[in-house]
N, C-alpha and C. Protein backbone atom coordinates (compact mmCIF):
# COMPACT_ATOMS: atom_id res chain seq x y z
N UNK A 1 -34.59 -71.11 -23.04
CA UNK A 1 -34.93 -72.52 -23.12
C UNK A 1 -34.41 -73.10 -24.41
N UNK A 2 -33.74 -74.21 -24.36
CA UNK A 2 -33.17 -75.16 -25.38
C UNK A 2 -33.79 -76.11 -25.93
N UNK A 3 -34.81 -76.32 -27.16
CA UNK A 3 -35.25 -77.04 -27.64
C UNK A 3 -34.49 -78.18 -28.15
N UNK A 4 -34.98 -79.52 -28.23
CA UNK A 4 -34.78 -80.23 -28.84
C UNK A 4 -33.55 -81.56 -28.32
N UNK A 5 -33.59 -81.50 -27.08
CA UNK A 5 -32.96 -82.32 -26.14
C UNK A 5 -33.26 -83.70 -26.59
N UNK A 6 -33.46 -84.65 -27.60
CA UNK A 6 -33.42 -86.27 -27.81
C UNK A 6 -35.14 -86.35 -27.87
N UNK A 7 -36.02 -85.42 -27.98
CA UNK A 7 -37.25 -85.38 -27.72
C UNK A 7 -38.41 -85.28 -29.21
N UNK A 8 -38.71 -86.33 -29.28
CA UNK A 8 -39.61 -86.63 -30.75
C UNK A 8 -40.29 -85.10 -31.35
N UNK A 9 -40.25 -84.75 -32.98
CA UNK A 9 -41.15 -84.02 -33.03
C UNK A 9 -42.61 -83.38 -32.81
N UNK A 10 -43.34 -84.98 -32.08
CA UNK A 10 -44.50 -84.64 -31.64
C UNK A 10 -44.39 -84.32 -30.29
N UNK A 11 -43.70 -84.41 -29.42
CA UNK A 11 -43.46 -83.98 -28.21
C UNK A 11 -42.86 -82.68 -28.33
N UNK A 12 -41.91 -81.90 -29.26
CA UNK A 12 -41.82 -80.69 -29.21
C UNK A 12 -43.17 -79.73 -29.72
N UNK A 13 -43.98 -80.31 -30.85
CA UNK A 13 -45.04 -79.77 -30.92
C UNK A 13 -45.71 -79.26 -29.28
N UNK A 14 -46.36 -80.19 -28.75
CA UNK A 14 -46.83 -79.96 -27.59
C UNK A 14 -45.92 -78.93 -27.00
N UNK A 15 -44.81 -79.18 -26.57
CA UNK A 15 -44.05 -78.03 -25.76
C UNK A 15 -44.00 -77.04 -26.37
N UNK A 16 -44.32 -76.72 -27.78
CA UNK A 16 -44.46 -75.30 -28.27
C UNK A 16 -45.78 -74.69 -28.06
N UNK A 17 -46.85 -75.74 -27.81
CA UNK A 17 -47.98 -75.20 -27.42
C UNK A 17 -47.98 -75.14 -26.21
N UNK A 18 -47.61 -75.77 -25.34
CA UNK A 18 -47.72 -75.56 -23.60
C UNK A 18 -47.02 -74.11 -23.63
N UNK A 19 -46.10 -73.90 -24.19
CA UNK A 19 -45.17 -72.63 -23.56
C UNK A 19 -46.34 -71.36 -23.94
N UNK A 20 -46.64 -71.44 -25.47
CA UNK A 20 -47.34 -70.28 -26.03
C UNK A 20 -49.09 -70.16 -25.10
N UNK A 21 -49.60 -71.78 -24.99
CA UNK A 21 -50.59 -71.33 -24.06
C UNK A 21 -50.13 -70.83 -22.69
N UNK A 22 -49.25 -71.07 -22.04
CA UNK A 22 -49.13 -70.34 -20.60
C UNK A 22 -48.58 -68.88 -19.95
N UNK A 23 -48.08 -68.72 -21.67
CA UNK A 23 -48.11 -67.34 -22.34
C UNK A 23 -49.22 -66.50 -22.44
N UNK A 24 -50.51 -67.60 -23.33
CA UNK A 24 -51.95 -66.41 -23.42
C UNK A 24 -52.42 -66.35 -21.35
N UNK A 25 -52.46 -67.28 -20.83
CA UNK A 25 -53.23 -67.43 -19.68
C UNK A 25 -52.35 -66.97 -19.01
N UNK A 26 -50.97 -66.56 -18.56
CA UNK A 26 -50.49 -65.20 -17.84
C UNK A 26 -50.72 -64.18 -18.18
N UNK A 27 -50.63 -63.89 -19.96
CA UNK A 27 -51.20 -62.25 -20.39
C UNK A 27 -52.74 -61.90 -19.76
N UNK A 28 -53.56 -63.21 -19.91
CA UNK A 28 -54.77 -62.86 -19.63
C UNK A 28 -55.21 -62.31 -18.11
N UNK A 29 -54.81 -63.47 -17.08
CA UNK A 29 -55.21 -63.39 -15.57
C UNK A 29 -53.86 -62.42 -14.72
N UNK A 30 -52.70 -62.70 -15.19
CA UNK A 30 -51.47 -62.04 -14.50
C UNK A 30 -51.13 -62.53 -13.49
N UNK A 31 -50.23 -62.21 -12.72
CA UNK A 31 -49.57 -63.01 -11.65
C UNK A 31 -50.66 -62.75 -10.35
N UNK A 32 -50.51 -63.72 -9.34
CA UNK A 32 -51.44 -63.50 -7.99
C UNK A 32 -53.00 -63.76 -7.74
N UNK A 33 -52.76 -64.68 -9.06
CA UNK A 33 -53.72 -65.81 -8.22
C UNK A 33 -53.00 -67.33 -7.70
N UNK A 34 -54.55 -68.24 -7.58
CA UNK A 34 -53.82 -69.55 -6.85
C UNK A 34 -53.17 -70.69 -7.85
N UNK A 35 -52.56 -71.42 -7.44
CA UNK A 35 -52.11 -72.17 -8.68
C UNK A 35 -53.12 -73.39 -9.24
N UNK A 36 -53.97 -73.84 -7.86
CA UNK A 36 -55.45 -74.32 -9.27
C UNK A 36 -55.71 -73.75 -10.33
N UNK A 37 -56.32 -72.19 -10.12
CA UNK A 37 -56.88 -71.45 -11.39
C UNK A 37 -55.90 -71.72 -12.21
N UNK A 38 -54.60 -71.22 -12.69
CA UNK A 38 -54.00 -71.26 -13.96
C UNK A 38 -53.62 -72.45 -14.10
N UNK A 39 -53.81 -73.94 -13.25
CA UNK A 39 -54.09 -75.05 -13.84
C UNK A 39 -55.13 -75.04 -14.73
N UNK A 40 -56.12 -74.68 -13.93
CA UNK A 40 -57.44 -75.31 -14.69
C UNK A 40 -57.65 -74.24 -16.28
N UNK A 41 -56.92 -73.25 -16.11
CA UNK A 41 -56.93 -72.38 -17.18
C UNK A 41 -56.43 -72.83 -18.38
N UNK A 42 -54.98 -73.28 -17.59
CA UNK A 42 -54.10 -73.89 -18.92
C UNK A 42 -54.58 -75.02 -19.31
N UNK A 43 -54.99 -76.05 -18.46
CA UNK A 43 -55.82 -77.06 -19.42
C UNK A 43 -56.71 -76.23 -20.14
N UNK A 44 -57.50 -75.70 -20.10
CA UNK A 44 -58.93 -75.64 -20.78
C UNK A 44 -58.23 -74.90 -22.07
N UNK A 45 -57.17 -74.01 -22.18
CA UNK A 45 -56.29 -73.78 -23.49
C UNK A 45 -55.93 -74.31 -23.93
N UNK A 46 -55.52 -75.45 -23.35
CA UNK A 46 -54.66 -76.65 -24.19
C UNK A 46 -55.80 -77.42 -24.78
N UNK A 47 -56.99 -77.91 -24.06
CA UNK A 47 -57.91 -78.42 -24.84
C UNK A 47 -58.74 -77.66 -26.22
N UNK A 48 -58.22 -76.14 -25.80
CA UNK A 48 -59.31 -75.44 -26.78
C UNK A 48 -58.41 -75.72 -28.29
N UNK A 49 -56.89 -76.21 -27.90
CA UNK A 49 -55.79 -76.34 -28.93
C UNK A 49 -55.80 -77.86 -29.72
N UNK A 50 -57.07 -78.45 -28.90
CA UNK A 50 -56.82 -79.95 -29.33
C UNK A 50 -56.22 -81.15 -28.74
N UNK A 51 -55.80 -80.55 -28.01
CA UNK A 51 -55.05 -81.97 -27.22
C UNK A 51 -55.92 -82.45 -25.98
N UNK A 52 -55.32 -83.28 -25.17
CA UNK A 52 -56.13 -84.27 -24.64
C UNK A 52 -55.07 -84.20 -23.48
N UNK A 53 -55.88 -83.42 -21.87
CA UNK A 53 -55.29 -82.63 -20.97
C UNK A 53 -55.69 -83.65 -20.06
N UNK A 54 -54.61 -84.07 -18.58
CA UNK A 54 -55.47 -84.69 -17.91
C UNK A 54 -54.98 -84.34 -16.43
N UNK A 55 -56.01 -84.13 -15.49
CA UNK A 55 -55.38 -83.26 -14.47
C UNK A 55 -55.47 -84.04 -13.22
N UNK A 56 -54.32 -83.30 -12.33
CA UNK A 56 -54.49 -84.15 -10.85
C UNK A 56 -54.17 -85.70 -11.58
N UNK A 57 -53.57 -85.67 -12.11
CA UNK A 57 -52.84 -87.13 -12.57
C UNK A 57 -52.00 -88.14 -11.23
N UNK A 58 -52.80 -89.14 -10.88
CA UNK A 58 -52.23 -90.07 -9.86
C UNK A 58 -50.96 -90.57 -10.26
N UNK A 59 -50.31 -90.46 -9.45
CA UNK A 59 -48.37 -91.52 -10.17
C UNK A 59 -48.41 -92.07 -8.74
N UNK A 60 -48.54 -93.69 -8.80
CA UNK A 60 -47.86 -94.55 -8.16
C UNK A 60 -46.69 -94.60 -8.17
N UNK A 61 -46.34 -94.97 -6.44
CA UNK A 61 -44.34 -95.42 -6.77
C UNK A 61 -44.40 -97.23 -6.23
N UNK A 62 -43.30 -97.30 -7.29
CA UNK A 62 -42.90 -99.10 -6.87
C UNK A 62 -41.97 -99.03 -5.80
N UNK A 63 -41.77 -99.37 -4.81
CA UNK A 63 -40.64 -99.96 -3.74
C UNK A 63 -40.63 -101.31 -3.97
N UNK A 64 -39.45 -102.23 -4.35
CA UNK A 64 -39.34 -103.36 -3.91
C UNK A 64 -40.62 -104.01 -4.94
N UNK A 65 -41.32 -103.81 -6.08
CA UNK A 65 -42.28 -104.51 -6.24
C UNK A 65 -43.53 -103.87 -5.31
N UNK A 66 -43.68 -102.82 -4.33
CA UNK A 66 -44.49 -103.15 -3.78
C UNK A 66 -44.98 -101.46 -4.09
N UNK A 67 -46.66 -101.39 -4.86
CA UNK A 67 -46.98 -100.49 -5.54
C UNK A 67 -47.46 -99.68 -4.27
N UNK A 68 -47.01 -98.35 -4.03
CA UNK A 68 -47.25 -97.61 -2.82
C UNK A 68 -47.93 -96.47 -2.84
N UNK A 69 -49.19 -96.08 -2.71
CA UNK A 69 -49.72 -95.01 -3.16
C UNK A 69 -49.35 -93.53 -1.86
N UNK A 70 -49.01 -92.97 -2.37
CA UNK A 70 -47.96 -92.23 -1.65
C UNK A 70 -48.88 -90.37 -2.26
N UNK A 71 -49.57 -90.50 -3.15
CA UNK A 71 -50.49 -89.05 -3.00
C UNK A 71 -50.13 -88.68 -3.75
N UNK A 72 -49.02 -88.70 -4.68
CA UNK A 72 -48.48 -87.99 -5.94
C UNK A 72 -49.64 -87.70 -7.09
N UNK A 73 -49.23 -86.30 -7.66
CA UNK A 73 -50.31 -86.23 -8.24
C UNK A 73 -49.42 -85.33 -9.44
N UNK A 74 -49.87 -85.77 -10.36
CA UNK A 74 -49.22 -84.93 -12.06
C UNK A 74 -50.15 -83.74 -11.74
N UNK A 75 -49.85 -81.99 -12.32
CA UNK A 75 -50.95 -81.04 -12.14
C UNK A 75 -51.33 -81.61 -13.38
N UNK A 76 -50.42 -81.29 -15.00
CA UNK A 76 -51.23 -81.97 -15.99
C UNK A 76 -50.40 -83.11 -16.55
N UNK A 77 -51.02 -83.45 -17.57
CA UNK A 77 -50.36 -84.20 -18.43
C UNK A 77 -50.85 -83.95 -19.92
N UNK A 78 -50.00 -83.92 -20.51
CA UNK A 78 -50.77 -83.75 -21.99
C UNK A 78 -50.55 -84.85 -22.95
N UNK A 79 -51.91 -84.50 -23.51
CA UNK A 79 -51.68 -86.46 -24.63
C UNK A 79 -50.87 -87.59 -24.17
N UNK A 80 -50.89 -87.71 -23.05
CA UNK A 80 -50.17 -88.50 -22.58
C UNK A 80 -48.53 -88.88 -22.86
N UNK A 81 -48.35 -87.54 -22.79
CA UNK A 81 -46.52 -87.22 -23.51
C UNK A 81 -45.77 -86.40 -22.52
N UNK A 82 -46.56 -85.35 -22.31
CA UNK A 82 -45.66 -84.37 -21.44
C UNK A 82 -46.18 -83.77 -20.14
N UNK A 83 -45.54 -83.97 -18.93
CA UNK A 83 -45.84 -82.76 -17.75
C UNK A 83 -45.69 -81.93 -17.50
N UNK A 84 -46.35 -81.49 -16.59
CA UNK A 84 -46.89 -79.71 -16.14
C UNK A 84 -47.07 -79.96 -14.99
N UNK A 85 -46.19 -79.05 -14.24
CA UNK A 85 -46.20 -78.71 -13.08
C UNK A 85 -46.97 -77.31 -12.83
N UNK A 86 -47.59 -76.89 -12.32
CA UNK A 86 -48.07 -75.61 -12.29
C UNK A 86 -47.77 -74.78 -10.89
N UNK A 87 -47.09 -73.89 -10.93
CA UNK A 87 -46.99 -73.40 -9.68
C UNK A 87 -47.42 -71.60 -9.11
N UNK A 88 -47.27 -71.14 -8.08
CA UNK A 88 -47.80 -69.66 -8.06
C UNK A 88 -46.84 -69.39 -6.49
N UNK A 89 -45.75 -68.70 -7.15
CA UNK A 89 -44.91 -69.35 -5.44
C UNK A 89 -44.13 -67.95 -6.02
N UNK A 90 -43.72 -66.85 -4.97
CA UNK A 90 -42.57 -65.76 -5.10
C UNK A 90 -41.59 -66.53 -5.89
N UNK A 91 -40.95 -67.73 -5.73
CA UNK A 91 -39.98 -67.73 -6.02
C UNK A 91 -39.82 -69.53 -6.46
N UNK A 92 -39.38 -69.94 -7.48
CA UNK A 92 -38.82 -71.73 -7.48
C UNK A 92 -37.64 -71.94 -6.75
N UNK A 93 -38.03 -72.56 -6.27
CA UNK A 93 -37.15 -73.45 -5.12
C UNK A 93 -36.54 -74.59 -5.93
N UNK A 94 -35.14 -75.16 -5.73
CA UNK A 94 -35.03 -76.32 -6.39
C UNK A 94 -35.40 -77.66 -6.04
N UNK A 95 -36.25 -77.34 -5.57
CA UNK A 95 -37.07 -79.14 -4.88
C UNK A 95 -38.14 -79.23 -6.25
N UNK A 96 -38.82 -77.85 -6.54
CA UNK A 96 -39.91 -78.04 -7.33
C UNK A 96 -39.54 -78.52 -8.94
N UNK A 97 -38.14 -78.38 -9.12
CA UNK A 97 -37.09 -79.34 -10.39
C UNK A 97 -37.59 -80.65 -9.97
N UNK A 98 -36.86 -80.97 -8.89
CA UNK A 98 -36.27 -82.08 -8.54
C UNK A 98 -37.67 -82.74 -8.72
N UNK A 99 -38.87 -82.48 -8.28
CA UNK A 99 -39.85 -82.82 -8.34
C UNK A 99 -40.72 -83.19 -9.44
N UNK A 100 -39.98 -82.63 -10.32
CA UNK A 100 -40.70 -82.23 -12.10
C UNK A 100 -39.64 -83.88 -12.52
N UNK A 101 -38.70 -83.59 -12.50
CA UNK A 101 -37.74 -84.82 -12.48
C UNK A 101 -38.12 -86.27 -11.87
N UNK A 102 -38.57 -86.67 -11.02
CA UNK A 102 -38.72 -87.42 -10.23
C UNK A 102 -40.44 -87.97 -10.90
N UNK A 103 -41.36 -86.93 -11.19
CA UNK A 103 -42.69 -87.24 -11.90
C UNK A 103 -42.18 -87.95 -12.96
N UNK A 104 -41.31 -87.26 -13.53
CA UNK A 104 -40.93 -87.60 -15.07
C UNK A 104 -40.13 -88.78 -15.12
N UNK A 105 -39.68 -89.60 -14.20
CA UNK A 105 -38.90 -91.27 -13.71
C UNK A 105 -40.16 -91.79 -13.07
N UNK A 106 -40.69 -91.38 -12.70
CA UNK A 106 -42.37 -92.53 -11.91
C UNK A 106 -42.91 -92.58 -13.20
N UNK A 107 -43.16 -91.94 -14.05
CA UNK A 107 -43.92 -91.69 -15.28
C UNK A 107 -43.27 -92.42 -16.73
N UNK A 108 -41.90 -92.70 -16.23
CA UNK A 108 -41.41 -93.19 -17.74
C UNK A 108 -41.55 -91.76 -19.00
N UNK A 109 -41.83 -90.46 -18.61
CA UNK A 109 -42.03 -89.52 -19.54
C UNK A 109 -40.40 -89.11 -19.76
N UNK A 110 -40.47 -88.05 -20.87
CA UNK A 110 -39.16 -88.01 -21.24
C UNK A 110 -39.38 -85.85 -20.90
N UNK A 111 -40.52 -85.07 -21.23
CA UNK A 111 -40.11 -83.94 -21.17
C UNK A 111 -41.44 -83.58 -19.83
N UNK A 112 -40.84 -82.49 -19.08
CA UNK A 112 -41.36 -82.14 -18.45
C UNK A 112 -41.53 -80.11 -18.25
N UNK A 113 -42.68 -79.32 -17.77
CA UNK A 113 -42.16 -77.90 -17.52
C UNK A 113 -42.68 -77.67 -16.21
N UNK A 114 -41.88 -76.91 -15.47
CA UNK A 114 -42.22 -76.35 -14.37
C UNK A 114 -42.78 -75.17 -14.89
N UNK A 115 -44.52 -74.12 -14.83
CA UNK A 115 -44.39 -73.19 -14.89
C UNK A 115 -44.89 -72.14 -13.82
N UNK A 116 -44.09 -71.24 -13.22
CA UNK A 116 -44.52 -70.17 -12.22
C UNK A 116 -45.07 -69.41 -12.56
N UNK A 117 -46.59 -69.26 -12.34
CA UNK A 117 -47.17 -68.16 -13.06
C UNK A 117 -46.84 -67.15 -12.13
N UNK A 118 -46.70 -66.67 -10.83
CA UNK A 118 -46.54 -65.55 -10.26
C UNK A 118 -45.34 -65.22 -9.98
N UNK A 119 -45.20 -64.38 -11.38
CA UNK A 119 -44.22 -63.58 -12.19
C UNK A 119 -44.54 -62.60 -13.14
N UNK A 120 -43.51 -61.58 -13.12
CA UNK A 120 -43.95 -60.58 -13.91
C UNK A 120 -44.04 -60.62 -15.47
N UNK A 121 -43.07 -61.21 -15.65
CA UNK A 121 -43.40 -61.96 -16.98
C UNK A 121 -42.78 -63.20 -16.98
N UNK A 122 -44.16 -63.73 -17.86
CA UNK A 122 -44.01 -65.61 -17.90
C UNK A 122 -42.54 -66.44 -18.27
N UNK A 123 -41.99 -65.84 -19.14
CA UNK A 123 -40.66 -66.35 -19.55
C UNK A 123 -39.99 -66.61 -18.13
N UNK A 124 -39.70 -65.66 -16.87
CA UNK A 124 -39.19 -65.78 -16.24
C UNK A 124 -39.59 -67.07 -15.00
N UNK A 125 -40.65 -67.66 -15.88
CA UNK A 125 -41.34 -68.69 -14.23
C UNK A 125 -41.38 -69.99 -15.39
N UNK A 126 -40.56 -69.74 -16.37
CA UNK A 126 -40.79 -71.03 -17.25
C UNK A 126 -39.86 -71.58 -17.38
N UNK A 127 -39.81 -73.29 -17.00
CA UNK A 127 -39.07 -74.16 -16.57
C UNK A 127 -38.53 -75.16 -17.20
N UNK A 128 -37.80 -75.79 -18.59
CA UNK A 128 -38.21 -76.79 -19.17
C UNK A 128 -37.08 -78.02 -18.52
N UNK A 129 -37.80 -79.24 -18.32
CA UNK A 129 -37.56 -79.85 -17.60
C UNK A 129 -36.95 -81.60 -18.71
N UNK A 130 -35.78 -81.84 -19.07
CA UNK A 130 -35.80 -83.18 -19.44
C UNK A 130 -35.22 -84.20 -18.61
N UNK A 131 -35.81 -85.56 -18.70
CA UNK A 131 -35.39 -86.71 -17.99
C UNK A 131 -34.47 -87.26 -18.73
């Protein structure tokens, strides 16, 4: 992963803590559970870190002016800077990019991570995502 893509120092802060917390909460639980739990895990790390986690995040889309609630949902968001996708899947598919991408243009956000926890080790399910 390549730090430092046009992305403010307080936004790399956070991404140094998202990566290192999803680091403790794979060492801890390991691969093969559901991808709620190591949502709700990694928030509650990220909050134990100070920041301000917010989950199941609604994203409206505009068509035409016309605000369409369409079910989209952020897994997190942090301080209102960066997304988290959380996933628990054999394998990333490239829809689940495209998807991290596409949050991150409904959102006006600039960094985003896909992370797969079900993996043998975390590095390999970690995604960093810029718009």
């Amino acid at each position: 992963m390549s730090f430092g893509e046009s992305t403010s120092s307080e936004i790399e802060r956070i991404a140094t803590e998202i990566v290192d917390s999803a680091y403790k909460v794979h060492s801890t639980l390991g691969p093969g559970l559901l991808e709620s739990v190591y949502s709700i895990c990694l928030a509650h790390e990220l909050r134990m870190r100070g920041f301000v986690v917010d989950r199941e995040v609604p994203v409206p889309v505009f068509y035409e002016g016309v605000k369409i609630d369409a079910g989209f949902r952020l897994d997190l968001l942090v301080n209102k800077l960066v997304v988290v996708e959380t996933k628990a899947v054999l394998e990333l598919h490239p829809v689940f990019e495209a998807q991290v991408h596409t949050h991150l243009k409904l959102t006006n956000k600039r960094l985003g991570f896909l992370i797969n926890f079900n993996v043998r080790l975390i590095r390999d399910g970690l995604k960093r995502v810029i718009n």
